[in-house]
Protein backbone atom coordinates (compact mmCIF):
# COMPACT_ATOMS: atom_id res chain seq x y z
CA UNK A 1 15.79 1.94 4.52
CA UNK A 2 16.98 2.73 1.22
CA UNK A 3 17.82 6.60 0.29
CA UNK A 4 15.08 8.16 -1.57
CA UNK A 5 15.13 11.36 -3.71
CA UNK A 6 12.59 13.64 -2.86
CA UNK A 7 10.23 14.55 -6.01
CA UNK A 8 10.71 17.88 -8.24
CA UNK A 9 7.00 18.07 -7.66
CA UNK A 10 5.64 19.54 -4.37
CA UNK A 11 3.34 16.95 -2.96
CA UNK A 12 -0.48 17.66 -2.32
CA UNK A 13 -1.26 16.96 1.80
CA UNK A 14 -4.13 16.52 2.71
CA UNK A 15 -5.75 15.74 6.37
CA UNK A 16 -8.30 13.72 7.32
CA UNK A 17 -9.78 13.27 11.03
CA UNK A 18 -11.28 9.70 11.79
CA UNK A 19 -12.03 9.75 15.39
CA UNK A 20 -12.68 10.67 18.87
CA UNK A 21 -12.62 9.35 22.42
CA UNK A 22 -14.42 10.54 25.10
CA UNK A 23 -12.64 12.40 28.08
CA UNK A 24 -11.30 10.02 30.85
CA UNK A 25 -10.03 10.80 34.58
CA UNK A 26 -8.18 7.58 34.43
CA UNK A 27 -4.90 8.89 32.86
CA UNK A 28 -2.67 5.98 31.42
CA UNK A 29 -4.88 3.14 31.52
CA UNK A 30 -7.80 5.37 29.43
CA UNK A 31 -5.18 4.96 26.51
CA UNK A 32 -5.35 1.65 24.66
CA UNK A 33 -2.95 0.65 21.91
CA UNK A 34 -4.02 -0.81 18.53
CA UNK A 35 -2.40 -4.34 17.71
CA UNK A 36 0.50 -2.93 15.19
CA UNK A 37 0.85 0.40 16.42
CA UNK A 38 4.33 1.66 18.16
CA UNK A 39 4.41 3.85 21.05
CA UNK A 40 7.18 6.61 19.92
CA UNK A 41 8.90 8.79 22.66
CA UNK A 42 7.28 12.33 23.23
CA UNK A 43 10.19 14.99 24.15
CA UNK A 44 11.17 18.37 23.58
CA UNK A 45 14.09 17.49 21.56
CA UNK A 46 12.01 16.12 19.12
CA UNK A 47 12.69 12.35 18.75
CA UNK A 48 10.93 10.99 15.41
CA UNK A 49 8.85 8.05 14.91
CA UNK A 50 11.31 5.77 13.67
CA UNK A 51 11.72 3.66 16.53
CA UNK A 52 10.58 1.67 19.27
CA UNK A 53 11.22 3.97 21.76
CA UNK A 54 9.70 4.14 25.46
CA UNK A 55 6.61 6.18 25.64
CA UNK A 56 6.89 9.52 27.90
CA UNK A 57 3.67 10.13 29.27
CA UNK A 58 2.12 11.78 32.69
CA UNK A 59 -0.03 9.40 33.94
CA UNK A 60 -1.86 11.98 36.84
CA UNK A 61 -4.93 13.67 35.16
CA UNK A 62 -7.96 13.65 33.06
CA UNK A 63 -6.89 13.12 29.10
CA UNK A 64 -8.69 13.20 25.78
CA UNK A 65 -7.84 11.04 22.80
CA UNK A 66 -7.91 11.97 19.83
CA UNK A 67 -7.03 9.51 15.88
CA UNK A 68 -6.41 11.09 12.94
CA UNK A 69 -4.71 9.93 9.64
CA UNK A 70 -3.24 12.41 6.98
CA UNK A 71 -2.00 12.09 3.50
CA UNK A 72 0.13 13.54 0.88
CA UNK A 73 0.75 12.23 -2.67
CA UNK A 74 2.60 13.04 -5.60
CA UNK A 75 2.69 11.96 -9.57
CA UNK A 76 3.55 8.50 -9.93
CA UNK A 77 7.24 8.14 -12.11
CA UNK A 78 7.04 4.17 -11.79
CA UNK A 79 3.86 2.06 -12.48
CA UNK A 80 4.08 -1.90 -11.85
CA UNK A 81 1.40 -3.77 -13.96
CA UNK A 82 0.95 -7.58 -13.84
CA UNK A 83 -0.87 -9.94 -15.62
CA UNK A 84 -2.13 -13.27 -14.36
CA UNK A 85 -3.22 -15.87 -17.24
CA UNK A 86 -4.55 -19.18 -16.54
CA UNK A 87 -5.36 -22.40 -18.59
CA UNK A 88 -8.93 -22.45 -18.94
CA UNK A 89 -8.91 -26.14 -18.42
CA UNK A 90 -7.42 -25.38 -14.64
CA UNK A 91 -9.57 -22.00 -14.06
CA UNK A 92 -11.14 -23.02 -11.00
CA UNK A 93 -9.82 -26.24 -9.65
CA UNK A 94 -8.25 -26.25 -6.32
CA UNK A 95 -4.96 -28.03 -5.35
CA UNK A 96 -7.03 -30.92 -4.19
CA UNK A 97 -8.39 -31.61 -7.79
CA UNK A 98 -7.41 -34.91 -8.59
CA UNK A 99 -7.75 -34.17 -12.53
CA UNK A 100 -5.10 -31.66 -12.42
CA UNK A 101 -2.34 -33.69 -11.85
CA UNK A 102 -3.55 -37.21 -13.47
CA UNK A 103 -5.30 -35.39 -16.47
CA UNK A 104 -7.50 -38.18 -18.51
CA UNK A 105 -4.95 -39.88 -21.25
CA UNK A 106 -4.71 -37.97 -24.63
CA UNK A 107 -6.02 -34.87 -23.21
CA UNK A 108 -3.12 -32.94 -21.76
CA UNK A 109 -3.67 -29.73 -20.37
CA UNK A 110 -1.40 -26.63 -21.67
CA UNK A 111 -1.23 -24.18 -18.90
CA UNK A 112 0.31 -20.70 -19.69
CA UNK A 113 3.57 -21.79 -21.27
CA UNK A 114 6.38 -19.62 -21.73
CA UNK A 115 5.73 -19.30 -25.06
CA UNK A 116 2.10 -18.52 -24.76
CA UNK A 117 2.83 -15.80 -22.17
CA UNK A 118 5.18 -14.58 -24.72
CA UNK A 119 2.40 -12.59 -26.95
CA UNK A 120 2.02 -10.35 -23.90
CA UNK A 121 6.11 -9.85 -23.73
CA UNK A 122 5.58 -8.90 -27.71
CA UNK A 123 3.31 -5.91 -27.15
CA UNK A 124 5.18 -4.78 -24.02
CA UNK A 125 8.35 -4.79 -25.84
CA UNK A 126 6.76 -3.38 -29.00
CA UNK A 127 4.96 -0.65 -26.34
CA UNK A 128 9.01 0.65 -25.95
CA UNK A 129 9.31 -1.49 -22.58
CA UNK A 130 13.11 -2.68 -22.08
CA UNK A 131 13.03 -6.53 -21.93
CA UNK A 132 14.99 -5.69 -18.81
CA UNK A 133 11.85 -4.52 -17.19
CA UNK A 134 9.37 -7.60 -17.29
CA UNK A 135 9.07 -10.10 -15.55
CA UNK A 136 7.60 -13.69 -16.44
CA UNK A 137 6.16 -16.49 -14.66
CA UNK A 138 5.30 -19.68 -16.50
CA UNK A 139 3.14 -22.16 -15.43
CA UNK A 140 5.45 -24.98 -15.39
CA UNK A 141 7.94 -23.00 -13.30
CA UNK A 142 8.50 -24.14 -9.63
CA UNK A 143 6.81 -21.42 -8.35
CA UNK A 144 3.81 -20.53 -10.29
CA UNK A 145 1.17 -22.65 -8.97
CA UNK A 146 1.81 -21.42 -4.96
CA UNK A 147 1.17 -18.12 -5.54
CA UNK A 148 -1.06 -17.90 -8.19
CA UNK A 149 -2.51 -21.38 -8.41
CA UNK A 150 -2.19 -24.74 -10.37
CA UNK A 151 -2.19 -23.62 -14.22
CA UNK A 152 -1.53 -20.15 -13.78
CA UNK A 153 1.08 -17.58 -15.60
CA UNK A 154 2.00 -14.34 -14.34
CA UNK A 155 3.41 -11.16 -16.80
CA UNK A 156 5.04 -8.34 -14.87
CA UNK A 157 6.21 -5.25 -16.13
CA UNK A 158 7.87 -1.77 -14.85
CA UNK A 159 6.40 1.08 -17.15
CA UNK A 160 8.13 4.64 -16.46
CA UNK A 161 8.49 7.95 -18.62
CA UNK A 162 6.80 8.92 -21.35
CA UNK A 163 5.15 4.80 -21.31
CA UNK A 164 2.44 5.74 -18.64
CA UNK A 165 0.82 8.02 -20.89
CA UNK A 166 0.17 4.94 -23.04
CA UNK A 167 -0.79 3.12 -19.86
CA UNK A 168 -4.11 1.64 -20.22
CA UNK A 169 -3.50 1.09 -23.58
CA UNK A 170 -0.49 -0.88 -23.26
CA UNK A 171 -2.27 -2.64 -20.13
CA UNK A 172 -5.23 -3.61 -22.35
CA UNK A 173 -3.58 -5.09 -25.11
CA UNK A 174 -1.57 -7.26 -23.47
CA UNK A 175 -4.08 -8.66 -21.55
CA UNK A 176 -5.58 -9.32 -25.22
CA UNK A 177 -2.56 -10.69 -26.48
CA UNK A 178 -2.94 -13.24 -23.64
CA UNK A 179 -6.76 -13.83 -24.50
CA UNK A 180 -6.36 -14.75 -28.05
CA UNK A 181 -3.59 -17.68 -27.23
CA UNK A 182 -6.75 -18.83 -25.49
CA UNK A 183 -6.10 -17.96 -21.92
CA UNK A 184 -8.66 -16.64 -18.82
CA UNK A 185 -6.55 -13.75 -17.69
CA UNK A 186 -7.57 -12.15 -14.02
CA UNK A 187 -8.26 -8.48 -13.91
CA UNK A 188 -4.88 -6.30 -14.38
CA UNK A 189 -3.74 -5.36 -11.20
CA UNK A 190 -0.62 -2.55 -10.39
CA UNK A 191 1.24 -0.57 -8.04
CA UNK A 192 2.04 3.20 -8.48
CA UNK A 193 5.22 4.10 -7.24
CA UNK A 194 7.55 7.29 -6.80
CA UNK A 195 10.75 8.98 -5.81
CA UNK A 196 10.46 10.59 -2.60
CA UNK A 197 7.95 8.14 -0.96
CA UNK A 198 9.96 8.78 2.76
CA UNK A 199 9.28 12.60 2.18
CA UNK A 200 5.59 11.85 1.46
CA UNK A 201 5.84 9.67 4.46
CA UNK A 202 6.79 12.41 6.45
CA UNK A 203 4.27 14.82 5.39
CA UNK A 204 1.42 12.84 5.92
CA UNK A 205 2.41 12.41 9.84
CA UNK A 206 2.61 16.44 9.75
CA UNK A 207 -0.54 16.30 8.40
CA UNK A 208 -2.31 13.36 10.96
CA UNK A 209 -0.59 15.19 13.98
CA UNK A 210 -1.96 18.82 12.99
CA UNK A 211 -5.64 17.02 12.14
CA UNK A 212 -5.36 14.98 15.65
CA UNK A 213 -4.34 18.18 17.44
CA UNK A 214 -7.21 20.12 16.25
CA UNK A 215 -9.75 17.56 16.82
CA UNK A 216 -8.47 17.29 21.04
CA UNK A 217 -8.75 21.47 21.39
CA UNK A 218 -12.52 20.67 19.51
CA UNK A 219 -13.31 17.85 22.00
CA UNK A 220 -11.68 19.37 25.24
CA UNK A 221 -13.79 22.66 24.21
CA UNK A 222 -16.70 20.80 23.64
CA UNK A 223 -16.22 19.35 27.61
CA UNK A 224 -15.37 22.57 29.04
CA UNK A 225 -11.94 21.86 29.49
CA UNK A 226 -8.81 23.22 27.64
CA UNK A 227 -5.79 21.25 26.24
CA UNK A 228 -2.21 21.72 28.04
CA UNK A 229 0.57 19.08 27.18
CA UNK A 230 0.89 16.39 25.65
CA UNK A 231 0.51 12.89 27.45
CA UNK A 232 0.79 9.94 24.73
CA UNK A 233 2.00 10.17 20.59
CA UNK A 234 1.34 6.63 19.13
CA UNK A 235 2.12 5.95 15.84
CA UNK A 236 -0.51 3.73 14.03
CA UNK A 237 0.90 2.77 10.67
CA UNK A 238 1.15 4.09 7.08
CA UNK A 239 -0.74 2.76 3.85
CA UNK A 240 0.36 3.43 0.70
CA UNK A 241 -1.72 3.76 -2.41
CA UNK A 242 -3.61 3.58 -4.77
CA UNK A 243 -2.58 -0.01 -5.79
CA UNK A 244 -0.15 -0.64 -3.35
CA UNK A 245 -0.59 -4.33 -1.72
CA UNK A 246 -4.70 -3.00 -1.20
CA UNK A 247 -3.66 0.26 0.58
CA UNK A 248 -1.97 -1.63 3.28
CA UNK A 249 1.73 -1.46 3.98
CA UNK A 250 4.38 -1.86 6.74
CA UNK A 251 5.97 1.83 8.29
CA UNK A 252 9.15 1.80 5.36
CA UNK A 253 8.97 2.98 1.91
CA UNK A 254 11.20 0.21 1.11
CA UNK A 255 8.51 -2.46 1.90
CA UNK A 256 7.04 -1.58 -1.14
CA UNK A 257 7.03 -3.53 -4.01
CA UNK A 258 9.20 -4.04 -7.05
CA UNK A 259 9.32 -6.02 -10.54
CA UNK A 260 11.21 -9.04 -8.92
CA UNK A 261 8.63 -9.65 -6.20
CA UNK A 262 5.49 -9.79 -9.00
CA UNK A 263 6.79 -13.43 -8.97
CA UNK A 264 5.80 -14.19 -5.51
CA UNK A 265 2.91 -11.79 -4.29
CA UNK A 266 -0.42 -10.01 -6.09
CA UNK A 267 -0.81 -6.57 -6.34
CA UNK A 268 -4.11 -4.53 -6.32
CA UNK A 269 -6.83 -4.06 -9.55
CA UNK A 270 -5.88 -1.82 -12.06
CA UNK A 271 -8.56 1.38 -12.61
CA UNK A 272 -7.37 3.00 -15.38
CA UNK A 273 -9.37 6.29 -14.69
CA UNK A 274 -7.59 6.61 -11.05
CA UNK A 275 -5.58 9.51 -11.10
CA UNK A 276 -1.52 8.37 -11.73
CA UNK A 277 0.01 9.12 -8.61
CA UNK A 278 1.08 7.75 -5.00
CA UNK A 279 -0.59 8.55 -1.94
CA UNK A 280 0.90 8.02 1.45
CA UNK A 281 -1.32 8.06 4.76
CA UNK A 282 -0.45 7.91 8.13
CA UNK A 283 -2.34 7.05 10.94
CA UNK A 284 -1.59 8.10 14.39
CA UNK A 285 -3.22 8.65 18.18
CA UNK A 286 -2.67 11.94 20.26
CA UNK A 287 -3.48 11.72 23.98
CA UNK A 288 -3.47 15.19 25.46
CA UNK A 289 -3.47 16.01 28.87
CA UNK A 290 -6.25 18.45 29.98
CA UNK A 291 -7.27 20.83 32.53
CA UNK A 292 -10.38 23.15 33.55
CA UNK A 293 -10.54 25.99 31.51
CA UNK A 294 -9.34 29.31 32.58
CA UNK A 295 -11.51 31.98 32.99
């Protein structure tokens, strides 16, 4: 994983509870583990959820269950927009279209040419973004037309600093730009990104272990029973958002995306009235051994 800075700005956490399972007298096999999630080692000295590492557990006793996610965000410092054009004469065809690679004589079709895609490269660059930091696609490149289809473009950019003020500005007239050479251009999409994602990473387990801690003392209450060790820690998985691959991610802030892989993958819709920031949740399951309540 690659070393990340934790933000100058102190991140907001947040909890939120999702479930609960009923009590069970059946120990271990009362505990059932979702497909992607990671059984992580439950000791004193405190090993982290990094792993795999062998699940400690106590397999004598009734148990309660309890899921819980919690998040924590901060201000977004990097915003990934990208643009996907198409030829209107393609819009809609799939790869099995006969017409789009034996196109009637004297009617070529002109999908999103470099120098088409270029009018969106011309407001980006006259927004202040470095020509360093975009990214395009053109439909006759070798790639174009597996990810984003026969007759399809793509414009990527990396907007950072005092450019995401100008955000849905910029974002809107380059999708213009595109319009007027004649092109269909999809909805925007982005990704919001920022420094520190592995300490936001971390918070939001502090925050999904506290939630699913209170929520097995509510349910062992509720049965007359009190909570007394803990049994089973599994860690579920972390999405990252808004406008992060749909909310859905793998465990490392380094599976997130960057300008170079707008060339191969589509991001999430851009809603310009979403507030600018990353959040991180994680989603975890607490089994907690229980016993009758003392008197």
């Amino acid at each position: 994983m690659t070393n990340i800075v934790r933000p100058t700005t102190i991140p907001t956490v947040i909890s939120r509870r999702r479930a609960l399972a009923a009590l069970s007298g059946l120990g271990l096999a009362a505990v059932a583990s979702a497909g992607t999630s990671r059984a992580v080692l439950a000791q004193e000295a405190g090993s982290g959820p990094g792993g795999p590492y062998t699940t400690a557990q106590d397999a004598a006793g009734p148990v309660v269950v309890a899921s819980a996610s919690g998040s924590a965000s901060a201000p977004a410092d990097r915003v990934l927009i990208q643009l996907i054009a198409r030829s209107a004469d393609y819009y809609g065809k799939g790869f099995d279209d006969a017409s789009m690679s034996e196109p009637e004589a004297g009617t070529p079709v002109a999908g999103p040419t470099k120098e088409l895609l270029q009018a969106a490269v011309d407001v980006l660059t006259a927004a202040g973004v470095d020509e360093g930091d975009i990214l395009v696609v053109a439909s006759d490149g070798a790639g174009a037309a597996i990810y984003f289809g026969a007759g399809a473009g793509m414009v990527g950019a990396e907007l950072s600093g005092e450019l995401l003020e100008s955000l849905p500005e910029i974002v809107r007239d380059a999708a213009a730009a595109l319009t007027e050479q004649g092109l269909m251009v999809d909805r925007p999409t982005a990704a919001y990104l920022a420094d520190g994602c592995s300490d936001l990473r971390a918070d939001a387990l502090t925050a999904a272990v506290a939630a699913a801690r209170e929520d097995a003392a509510a349910l062992a209450a509720a049965l007359g029973v009190e909570v007394t060790t803990l049994h089973r820690a599994t860690e579920q998985g972390y999405a990252f958002t808004p406008y992060a691959y749909g909310g859905t991610g793998g465990d490392g802030c380094d599976a997130l995306p960057e300008l170079a892989d707008l060339a191969r993958t589509y991001l999430s819709p851009y809603d310009p009235t979403a507030p600018l920031e990353l959040m991180v949740t994680a989603n975890i399951e607490l089994t907690m051994n229980v016993a009758p309540r003392l008197e």
